[in-house]
C-alpha atoms as a PDB file:
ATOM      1  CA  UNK A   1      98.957  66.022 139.274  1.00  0.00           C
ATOM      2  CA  UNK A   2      97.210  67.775 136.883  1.00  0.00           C
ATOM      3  CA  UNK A   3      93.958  65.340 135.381  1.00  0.00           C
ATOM      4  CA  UNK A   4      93.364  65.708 132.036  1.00  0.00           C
ATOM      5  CA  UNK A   5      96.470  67.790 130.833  1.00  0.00           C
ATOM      6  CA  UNK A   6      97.976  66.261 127.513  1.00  0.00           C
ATOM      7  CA  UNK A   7     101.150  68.682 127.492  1.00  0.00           C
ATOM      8  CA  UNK A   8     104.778  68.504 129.298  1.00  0.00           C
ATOM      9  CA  UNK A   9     104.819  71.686 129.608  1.00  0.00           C
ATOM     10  CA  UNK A  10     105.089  73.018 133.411  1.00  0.00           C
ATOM     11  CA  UNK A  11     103.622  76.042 132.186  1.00  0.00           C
ATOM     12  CA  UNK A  12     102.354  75.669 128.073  1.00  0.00           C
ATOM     13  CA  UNK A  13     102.205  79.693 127.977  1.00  0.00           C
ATOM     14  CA  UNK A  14     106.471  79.758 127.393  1.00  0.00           C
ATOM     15  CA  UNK A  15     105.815  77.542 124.363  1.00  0.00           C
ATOM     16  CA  UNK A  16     102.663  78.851 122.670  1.00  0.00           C
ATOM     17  CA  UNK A  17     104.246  81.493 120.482  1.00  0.00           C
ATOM     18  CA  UNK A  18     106.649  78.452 119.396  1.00  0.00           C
ATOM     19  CA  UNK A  19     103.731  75.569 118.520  1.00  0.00           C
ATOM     20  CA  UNK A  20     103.623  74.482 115.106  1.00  0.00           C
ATOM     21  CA  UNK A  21     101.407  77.115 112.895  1.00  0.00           C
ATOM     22  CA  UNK A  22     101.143  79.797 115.687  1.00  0.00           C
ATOM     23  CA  UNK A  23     102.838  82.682 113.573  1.00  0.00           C
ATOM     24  CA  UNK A  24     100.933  81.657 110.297  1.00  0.00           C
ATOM     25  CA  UNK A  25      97.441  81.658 112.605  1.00  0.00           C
ATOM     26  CA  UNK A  26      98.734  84.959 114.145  1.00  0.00           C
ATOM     27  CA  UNK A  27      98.548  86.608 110.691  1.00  0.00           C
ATOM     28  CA  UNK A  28      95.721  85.413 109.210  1.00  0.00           C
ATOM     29  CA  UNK A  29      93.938  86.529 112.161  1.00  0.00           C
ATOM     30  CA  UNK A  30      95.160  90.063 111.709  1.00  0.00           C
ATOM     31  CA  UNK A  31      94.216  89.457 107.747  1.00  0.00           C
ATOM     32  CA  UNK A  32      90.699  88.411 108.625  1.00  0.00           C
ATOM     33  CA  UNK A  33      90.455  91.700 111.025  1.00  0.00           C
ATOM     34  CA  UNK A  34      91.491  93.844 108.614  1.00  0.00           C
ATOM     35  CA  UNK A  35      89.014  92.195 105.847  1.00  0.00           C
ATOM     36  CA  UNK A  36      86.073  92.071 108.431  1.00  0.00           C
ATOM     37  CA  UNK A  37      86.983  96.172 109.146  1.00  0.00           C
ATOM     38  CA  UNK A  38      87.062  96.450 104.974  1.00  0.00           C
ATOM     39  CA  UNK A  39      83.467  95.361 104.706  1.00  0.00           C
ATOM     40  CA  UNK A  40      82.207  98.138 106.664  1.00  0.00           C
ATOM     41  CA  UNK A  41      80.401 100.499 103.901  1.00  0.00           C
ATOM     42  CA  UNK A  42      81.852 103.921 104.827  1.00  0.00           C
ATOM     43  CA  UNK A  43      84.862 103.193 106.015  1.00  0.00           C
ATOM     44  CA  UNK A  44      87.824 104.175 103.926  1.00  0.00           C
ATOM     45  CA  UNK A  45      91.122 102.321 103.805  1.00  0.00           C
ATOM     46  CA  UNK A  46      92.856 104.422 105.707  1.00  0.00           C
ATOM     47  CA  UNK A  47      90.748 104.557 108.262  1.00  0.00           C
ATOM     48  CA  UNK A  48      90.905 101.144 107.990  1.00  0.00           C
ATOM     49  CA  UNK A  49      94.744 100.438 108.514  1.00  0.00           C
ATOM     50  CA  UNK A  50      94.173 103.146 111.505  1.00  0.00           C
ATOM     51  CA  UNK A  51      91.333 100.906 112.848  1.00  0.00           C
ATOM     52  CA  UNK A  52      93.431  97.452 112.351  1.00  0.00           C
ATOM     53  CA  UNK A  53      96.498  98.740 113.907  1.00  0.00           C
ATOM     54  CA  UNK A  54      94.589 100.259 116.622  1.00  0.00           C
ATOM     55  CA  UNK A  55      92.736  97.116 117.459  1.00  0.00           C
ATOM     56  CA  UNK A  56      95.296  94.554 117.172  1.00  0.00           C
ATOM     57  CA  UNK A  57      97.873  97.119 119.393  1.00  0.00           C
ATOM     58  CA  UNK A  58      95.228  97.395 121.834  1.00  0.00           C
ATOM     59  CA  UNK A  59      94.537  93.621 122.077  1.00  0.00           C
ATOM     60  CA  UNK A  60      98.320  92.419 122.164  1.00  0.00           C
ATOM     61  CA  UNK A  61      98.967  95.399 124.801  1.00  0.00           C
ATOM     62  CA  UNK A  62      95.886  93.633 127.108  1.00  0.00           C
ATOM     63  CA  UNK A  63      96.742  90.219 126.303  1.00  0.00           C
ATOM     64  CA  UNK A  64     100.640  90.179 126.869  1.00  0.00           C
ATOM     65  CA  UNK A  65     101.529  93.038 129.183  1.00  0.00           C
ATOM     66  CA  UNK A  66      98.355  93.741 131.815  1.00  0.00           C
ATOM     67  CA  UNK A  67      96.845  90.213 132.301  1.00  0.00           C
ATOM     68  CA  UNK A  68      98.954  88.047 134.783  1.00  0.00           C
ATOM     69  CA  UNK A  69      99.253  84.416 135.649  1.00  0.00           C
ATOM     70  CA  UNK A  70      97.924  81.230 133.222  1.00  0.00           C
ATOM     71  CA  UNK A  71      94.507  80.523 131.807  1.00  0.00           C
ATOM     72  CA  UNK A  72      94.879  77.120 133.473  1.00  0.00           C
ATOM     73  CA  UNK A  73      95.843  75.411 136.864  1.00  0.00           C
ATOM     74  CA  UNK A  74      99.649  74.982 136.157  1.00  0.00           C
ATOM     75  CA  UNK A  75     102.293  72.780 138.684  1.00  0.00           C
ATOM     76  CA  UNK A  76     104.250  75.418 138.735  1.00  0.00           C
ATOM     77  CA  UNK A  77     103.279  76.476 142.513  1.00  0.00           C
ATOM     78  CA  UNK A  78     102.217  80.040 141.609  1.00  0.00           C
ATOM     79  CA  UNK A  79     105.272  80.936 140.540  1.00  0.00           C
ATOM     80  CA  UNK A  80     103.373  82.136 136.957  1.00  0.00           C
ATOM     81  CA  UNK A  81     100.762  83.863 138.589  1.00  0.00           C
ATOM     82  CA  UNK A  82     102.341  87.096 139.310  1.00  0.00           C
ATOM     83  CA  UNK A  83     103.921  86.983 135.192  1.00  0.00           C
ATOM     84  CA  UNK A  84     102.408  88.819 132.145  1.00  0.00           C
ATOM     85  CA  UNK A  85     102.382  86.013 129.436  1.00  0.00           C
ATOM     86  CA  UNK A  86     105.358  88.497 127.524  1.00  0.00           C
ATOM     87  CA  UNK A  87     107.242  87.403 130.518  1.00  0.00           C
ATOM     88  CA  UNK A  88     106.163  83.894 130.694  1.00  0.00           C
ATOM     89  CA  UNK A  89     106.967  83.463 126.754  1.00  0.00           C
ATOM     90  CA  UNK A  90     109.983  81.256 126.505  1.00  0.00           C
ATOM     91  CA  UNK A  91     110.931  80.935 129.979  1.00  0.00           C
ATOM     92  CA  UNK A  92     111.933  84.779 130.105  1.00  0.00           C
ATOM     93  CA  UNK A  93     114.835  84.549 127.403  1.00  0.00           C
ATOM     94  CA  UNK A  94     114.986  87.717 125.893  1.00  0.00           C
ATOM     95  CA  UNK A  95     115.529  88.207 121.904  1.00  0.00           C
ATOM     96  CA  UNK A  96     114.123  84.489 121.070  1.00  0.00           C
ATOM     97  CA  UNK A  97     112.358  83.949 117.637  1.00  0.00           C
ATOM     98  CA  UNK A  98     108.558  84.334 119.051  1.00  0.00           C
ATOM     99  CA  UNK A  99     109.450  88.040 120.635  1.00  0.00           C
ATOM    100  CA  UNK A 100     111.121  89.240 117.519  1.00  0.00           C
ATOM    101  CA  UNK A 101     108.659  88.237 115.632  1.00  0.00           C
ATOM    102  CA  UNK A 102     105.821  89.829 118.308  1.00  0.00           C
ATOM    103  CA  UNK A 103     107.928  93.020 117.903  1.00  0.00           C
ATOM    104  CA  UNK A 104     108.508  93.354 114.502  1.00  0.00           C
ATOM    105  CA  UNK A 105     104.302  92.869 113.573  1.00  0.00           C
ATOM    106  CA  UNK A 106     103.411  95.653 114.883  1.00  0.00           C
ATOM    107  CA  UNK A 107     106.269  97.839 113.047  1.00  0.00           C
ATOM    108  CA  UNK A 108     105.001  96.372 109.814  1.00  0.00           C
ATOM    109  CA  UNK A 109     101.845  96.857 110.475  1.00  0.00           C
ATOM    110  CA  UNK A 110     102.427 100.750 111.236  1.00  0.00           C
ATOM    111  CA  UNK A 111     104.449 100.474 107.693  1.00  0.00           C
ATOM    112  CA  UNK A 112     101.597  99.073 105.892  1.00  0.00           C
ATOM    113  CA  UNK A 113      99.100 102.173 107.456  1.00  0.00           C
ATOM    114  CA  UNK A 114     101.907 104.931 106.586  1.00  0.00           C
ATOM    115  CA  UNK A 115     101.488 103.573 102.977  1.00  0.00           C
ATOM    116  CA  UNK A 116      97.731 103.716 102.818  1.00  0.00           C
ATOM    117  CA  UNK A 117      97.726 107.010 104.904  1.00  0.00           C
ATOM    118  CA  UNK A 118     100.203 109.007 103.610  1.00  0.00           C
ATOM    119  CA  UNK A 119     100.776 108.291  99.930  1.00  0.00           C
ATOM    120  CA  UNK A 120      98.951 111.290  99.110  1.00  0.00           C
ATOM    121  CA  UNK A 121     100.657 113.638 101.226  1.00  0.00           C
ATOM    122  CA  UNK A 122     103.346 115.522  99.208  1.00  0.00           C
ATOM    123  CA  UNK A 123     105.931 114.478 101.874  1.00  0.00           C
ATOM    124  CA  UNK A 124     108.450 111.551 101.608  1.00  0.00           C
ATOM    125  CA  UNK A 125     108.881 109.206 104.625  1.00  0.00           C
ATOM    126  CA  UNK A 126     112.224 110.933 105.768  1.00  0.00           C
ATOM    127  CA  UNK A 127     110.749 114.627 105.278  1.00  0.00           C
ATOM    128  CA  UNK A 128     107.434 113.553 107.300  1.00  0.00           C
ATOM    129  CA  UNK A 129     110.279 111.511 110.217  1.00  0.00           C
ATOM    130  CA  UNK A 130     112.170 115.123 110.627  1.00  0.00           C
ATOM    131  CA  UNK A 131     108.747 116.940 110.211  1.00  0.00           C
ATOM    132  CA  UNK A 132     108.067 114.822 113.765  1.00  0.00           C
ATOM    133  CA  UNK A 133     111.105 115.413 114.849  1.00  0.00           C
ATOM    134  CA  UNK A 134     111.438 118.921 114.395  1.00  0.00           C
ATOM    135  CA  UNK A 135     107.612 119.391 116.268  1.00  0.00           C
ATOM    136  CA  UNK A 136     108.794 116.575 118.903  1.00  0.00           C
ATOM    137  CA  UNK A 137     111.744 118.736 119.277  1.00  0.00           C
ATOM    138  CA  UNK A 138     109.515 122.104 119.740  1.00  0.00           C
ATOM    139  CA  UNK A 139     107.086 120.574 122.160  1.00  0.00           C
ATOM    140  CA  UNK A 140     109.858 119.811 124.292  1.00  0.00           C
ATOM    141  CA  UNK A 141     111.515 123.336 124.247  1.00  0.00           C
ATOM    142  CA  UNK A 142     107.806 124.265 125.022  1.00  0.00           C
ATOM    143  CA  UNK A 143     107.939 122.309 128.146  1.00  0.00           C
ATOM    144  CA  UNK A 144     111.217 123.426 129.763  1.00  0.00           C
ATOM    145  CA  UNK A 145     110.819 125.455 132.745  1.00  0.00           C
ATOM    146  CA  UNK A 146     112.950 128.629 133.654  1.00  0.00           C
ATOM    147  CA  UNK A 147     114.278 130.010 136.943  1.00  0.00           C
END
């Protein structure tokens, strides 16, 4: 028996992403990054967007896909302590609301640098995707090897 524990959760990491207010707290805290990085004097907003996406893609990469087991002592018998909390979150259903939602941030957020980044580049989104292609495309015939 776990003293002090308030929760019925065997293991309260599968429900975080679910509590009431999480998504709305998850934002604002990505808001309040992105304001803290505007104050800095010489930083530009682009290099802004770069910085926020960088630090919040860095963070969520730690945070849900290289640290294991439960910030707590958990009933569970250990069986958590060998899971990243992305496989802990909702009991390890795939395509639930929380996950969706943790993989569609940081494709808006990458949307919301393009458009601070790139607006003054002659290119359309579509020409600069088959610009990437094409080079993406050219690096790879680069890196064939012949016999």
């Amino acid at each position: 028996m776990n003293v002090g524990t308030a929760h019925s959760e065997v293991n309260p990491n599968t429900r975080v992403m679910n509590s009431r207010g999480m998504w709305l707290s998850y934002i604002l805290g990505i808001g309040l990054l992105h304001i803290i990085l505007l104050s800095i004097p010489f930083a530009s907003v682009p290099v802004v967007w770069t910085l926020t996406n960088l630090i919040h893609n860095l963070c969520m990469y730690l945070l849900l896909h290289t640290v294991k087991g439960t910030p707590f002592e958990t009933p569970d018998q250990g069986k958590a302590r060998l899971l990243t909390h992305w496989e802990q979150m909702d009991y390890g259903v795939q395509f639930t609301a929380s996950r969706k939602f943790l993989t569609i941030t940081p494709i808006v957020l990458a949307d919301f640098w393009e458009i601070h980044t790139i607006r003054f580049r002659r290119l359309s989104s579509q020409e600069s995707l088959t610009e990437q292609f094409l080079h993406c495309m050219s690096k790879a015939r680069d890196t064939t090897f012949s016999y």
